[in-house]
Protein backbone atom coordinates (compact mmCIF):
# COMPACT_ATOMS: atom_id res chain seq x y z
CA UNK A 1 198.49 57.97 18.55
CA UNK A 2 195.35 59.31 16.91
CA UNK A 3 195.07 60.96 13.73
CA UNK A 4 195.11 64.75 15.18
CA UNK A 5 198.07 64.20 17.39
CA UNK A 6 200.07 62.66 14.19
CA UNK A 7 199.32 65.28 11.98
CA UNK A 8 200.10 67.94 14.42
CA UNK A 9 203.58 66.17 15.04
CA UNK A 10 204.09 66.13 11.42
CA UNK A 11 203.29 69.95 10.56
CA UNK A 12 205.47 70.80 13.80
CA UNK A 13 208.33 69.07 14.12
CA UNK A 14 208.43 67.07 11.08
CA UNK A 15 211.52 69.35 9.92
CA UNK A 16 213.15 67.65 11.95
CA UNK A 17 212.86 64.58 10.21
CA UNK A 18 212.45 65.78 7.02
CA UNK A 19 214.99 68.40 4.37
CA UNK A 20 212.97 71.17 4.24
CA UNK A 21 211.91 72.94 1.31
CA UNK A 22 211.88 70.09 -0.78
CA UNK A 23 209.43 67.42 -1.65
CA UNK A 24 208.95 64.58 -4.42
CA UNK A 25 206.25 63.55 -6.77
CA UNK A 26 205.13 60.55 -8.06
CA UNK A 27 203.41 59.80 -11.52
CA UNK A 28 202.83 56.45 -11.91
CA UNK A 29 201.33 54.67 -14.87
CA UNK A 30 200.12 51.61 -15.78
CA UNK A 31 198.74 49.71 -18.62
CA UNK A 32 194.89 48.01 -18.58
CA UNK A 33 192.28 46.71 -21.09
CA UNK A 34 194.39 49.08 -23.59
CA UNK A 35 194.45 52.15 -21.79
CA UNK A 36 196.96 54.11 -19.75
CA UNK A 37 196.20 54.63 -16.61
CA UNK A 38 197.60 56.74 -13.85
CA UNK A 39 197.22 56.08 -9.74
CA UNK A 40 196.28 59.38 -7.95
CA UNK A 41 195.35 59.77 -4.21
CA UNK A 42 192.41 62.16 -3.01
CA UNK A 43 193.48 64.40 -0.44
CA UNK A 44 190.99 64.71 2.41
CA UNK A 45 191.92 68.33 3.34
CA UNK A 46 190.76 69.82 -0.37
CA UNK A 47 188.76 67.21 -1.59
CA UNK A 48 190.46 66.96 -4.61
CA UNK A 49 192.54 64.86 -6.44
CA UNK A 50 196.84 64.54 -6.16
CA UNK A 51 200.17 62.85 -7.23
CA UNK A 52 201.35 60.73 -4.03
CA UNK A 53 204.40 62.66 -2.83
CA UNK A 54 206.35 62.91 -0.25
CA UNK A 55 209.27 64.31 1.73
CA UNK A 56 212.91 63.25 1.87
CA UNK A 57 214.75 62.00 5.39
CA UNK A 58 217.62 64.27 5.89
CA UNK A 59 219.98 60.85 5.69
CA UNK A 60 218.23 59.51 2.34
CA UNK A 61 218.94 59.58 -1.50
CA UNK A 62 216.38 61.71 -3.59
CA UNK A 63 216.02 58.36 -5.81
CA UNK A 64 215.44 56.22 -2.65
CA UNK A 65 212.62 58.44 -1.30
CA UNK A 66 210.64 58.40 -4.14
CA UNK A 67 210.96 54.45 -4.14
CA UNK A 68 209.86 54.19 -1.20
CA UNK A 69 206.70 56.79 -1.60
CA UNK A 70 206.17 54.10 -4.62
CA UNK A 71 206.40 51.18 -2.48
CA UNK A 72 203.58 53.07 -0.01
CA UNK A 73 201.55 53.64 -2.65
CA UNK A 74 201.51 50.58 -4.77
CA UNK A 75 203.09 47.67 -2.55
CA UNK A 76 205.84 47.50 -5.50
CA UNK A 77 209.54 47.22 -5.07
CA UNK A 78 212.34 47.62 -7.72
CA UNK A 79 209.75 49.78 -10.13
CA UNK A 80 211.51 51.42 -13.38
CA UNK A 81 211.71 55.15 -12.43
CA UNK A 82 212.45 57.97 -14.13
CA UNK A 83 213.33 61.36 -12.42
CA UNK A 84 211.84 64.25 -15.17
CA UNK A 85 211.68 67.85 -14.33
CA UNK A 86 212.17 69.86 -11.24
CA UNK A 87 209.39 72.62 -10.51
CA UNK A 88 209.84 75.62 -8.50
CA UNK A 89 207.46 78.01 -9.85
CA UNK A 90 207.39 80.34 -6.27
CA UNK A 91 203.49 80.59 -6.69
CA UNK A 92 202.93 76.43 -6.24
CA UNK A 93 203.40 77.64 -2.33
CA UNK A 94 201.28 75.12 -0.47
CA UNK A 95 200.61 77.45 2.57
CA UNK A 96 197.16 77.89 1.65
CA UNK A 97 195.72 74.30 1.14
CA UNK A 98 197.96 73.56 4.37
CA UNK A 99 196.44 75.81 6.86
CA UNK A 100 193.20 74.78 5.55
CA UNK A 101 194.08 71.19 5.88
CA UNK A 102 194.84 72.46 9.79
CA UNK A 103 191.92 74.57 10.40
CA UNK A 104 189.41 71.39 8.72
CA UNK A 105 191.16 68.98 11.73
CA UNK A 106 191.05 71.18 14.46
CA UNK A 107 194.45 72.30 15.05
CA UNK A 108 195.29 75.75 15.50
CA UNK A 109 198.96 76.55 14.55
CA UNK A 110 200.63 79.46 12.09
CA UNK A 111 203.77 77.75 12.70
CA UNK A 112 204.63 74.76 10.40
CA UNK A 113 207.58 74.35 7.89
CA UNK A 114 204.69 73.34 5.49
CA UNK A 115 203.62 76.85 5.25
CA UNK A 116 207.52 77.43 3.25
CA UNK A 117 208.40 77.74 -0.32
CA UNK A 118 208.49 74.36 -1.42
CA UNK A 119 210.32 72.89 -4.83
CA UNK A 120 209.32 69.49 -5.95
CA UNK A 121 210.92 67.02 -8.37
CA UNK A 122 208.86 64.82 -11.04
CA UNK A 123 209.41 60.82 -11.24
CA UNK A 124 207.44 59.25 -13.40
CA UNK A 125 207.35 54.94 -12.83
CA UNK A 126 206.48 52.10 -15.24
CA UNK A 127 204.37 49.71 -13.44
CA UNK A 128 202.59 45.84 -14.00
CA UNK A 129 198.69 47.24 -12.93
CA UNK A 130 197.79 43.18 -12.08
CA UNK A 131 200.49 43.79 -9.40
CA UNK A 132 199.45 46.94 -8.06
CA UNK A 133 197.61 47.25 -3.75
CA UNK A 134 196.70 50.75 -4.18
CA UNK A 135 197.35 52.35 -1.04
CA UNK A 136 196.22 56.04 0.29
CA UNK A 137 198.41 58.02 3.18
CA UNK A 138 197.24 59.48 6.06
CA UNK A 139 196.24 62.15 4.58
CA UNK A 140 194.33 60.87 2.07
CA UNK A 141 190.46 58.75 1.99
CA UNK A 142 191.38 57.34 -1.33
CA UNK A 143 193.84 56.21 -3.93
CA UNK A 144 192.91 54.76 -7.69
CA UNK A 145 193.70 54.42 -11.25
CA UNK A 146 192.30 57.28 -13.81
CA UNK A 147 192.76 57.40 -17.68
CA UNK A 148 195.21 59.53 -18.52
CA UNK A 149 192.67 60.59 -20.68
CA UNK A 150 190.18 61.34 -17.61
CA UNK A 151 191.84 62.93 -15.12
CA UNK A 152 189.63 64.60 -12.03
CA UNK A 153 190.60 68.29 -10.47
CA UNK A 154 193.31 67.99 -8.87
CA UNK A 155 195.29 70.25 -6.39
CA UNK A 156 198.12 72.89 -6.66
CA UNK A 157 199.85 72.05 -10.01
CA UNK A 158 199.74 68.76 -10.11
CA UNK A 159 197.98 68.73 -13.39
CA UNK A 160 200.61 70.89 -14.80
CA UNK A 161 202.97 68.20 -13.29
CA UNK A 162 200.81 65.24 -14.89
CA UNK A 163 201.19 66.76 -18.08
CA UNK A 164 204.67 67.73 -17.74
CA UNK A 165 205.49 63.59 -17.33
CA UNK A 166 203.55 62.34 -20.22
CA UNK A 167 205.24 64.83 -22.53
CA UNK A 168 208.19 63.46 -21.59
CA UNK A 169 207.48 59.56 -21.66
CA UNK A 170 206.32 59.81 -25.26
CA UNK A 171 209.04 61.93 -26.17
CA UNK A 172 211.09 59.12 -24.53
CA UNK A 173 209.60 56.74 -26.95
CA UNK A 174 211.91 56.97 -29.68
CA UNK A 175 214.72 56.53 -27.50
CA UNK A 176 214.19 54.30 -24.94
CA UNK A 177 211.97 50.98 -24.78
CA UNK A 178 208.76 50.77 -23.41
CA UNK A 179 206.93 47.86 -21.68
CA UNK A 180 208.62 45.88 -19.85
CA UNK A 181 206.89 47.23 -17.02
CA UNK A 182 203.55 47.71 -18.18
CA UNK A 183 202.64 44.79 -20.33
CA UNK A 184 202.49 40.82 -19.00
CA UNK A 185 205.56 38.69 -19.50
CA UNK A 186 204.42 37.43 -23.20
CA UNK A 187 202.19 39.62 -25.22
CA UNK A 188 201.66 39.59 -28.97
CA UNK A 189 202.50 42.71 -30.98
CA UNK A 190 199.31 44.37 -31.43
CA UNK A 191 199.12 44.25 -27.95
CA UNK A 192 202.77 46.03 -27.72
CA UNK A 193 201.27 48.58 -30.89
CA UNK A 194 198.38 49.09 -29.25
CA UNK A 195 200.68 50.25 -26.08
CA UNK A 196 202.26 52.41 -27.83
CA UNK A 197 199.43 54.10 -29.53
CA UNK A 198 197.64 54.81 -26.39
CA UNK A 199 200.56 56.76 -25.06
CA UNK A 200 201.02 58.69 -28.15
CA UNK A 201 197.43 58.60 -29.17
CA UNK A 202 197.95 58.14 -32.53
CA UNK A 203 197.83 55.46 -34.66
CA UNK A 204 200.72 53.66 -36.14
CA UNK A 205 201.55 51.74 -39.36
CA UNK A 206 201.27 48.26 -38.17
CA UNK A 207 204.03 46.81 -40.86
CA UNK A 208 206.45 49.98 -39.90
CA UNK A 209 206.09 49.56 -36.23
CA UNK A 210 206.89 46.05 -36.04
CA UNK A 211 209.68 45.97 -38.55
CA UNK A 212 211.36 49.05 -36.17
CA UNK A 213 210.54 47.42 -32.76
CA UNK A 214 211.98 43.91 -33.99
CA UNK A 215 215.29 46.23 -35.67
CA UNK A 216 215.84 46.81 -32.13
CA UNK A 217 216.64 43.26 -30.54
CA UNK A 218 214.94 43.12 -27.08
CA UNK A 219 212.02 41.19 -28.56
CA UNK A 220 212.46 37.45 -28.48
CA UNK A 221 209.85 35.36 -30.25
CA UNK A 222 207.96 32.56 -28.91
CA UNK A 223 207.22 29.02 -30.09
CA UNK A 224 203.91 30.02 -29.05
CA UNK A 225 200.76 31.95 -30.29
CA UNK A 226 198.01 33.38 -28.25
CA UNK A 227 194.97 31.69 -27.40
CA UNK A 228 191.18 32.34 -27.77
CA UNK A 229 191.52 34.65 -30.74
CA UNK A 230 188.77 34.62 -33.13
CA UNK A 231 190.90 35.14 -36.15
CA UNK A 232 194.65 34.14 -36.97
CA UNK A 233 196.29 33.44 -33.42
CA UNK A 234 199.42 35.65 -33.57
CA UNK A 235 202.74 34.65 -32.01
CA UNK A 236 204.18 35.32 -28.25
CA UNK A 237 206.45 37.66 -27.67
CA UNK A 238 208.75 38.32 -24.88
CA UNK A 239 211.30 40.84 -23.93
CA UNK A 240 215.23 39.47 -23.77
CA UNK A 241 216.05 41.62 -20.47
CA UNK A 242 219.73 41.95 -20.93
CA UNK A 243 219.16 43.40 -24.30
CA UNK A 244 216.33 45.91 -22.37
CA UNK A 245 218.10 47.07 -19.98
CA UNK A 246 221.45 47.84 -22.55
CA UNK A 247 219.18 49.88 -24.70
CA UNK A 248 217.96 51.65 -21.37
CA UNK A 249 220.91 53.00 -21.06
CA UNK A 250 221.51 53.68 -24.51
CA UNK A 251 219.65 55.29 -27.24
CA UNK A 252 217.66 53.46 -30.00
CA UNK A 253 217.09 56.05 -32.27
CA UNK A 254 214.30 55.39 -34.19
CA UNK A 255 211.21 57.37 -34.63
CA UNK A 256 207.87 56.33 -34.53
């Protein structure tokens, strides 16, 4: 099947397939050489920058399709995900960048349940960046990390949709733990600090942070200290999972 004749299939008949009127977003983050990074795919028919998204099958869980847009897009399974915000502004209509998409390709059609209203609901995901294969879709030429900090043009309101998740992940910060997914399996605690500070971007008081973090109890600490530090090696920590994913589903309460 070539590229033209699976697209066309897609914008035709993929209601058939597919709940209309309905799609998901993905913002994923992850955590390298102290910055926050997000993975964004260019879309080939505007030449700018996206989320990666995708539709729901009419027999599939809202949760399950965005795990398995994740899965496309980063080769990751079981990923910490956290649905956000649903956005239906009417004017986020993708009819537009659509039948340009369709007109760039050479396929003539006015007819495509693409050109509808379509409302779209935010997951942001926690993810190890060593472990990510970024992968684009087929309608995409690439997919990479950006800074949060950096962030390209990108299409529709995806921006608005960026922004939306990182408000709520640091407002989530003084609820819910942090890290498990984005750090390696020991770190020290300037490394967790420094974690923190980059999604907040502010600093913190070193001596406040770590008494609150350790008040928590998902931090275990190792009989080990990290190597090839210039100065004072500081100890390993690691994160006791059954106390992580308890205070997951509760509230910590503490503000940073």
């Amino acid at each position: 099947m070539t590229f033209e004749t699976e697209i066309r299939d897609h914008y035709l008949y993929g209601h058939e397939k597919y709940l209309r009127h309905i799609s998901v977003d993905c913002i994923i983050f992850g955590f390298h050489n102290n910055e926050l990074k997000v993975l964004l795919v260019k879309a080939r028919y505007a030449g700018k920058w996206a989320l990666p998204g995708g539709f729901i099958l009419k027999e599939e869980h809202m949760d399950q399709a965005a795990q398995r847009i994740l899965k496309q897009r980063t080769g990751l399974d079981e990923i910490y995900l956290q649905q956000f915000h649903v956005f239906s502004d009417p004017d986020r209509s993708t009819k537009k960048i659509n039948q340009q998409f369709l007109k760039n390709v050479g396929i003539k059609s006015d007819k495509s349940w693409m050109f509808e209203r379509f409302i779209t609901v935010g997951y942001y995901a926690l993810v190890d960046f060593t472990k990510v294969t970024p992968v684009p879709d087929i309608i995409s030429d690439a997919c990479e990390w950006f800074s949060i900090y950096d962030i390209p043009e990108m299409i529709l309101d995806h921006r608005h949709i960026f922004d939306e998740a990182l408000q709520n992940l640091r407002l989530q910060l003084n609820f819910h733990p942090v890290g498990f997914n984005l750090l390696a399996k020991k770190f020290t605690m300037p490394e967790l600090q420094k974690l923190y500070e980059t999604i907040l971007d502010k600093k913190l008081d070193r001596r406040n942070f770590q008494r609150k973090i350790i008040a928590t109890g998902i931090l275990k600490r190792l009989n080990e200290i990290k190597k090839g530090v210039a100065h004072k090696a500081p100890f390993l920590y690691k994160f006791d999972l059954r106390k992580y994913e308890k205070a997951l589903k509760a509230e910590m309460g503490f503000e940073l």
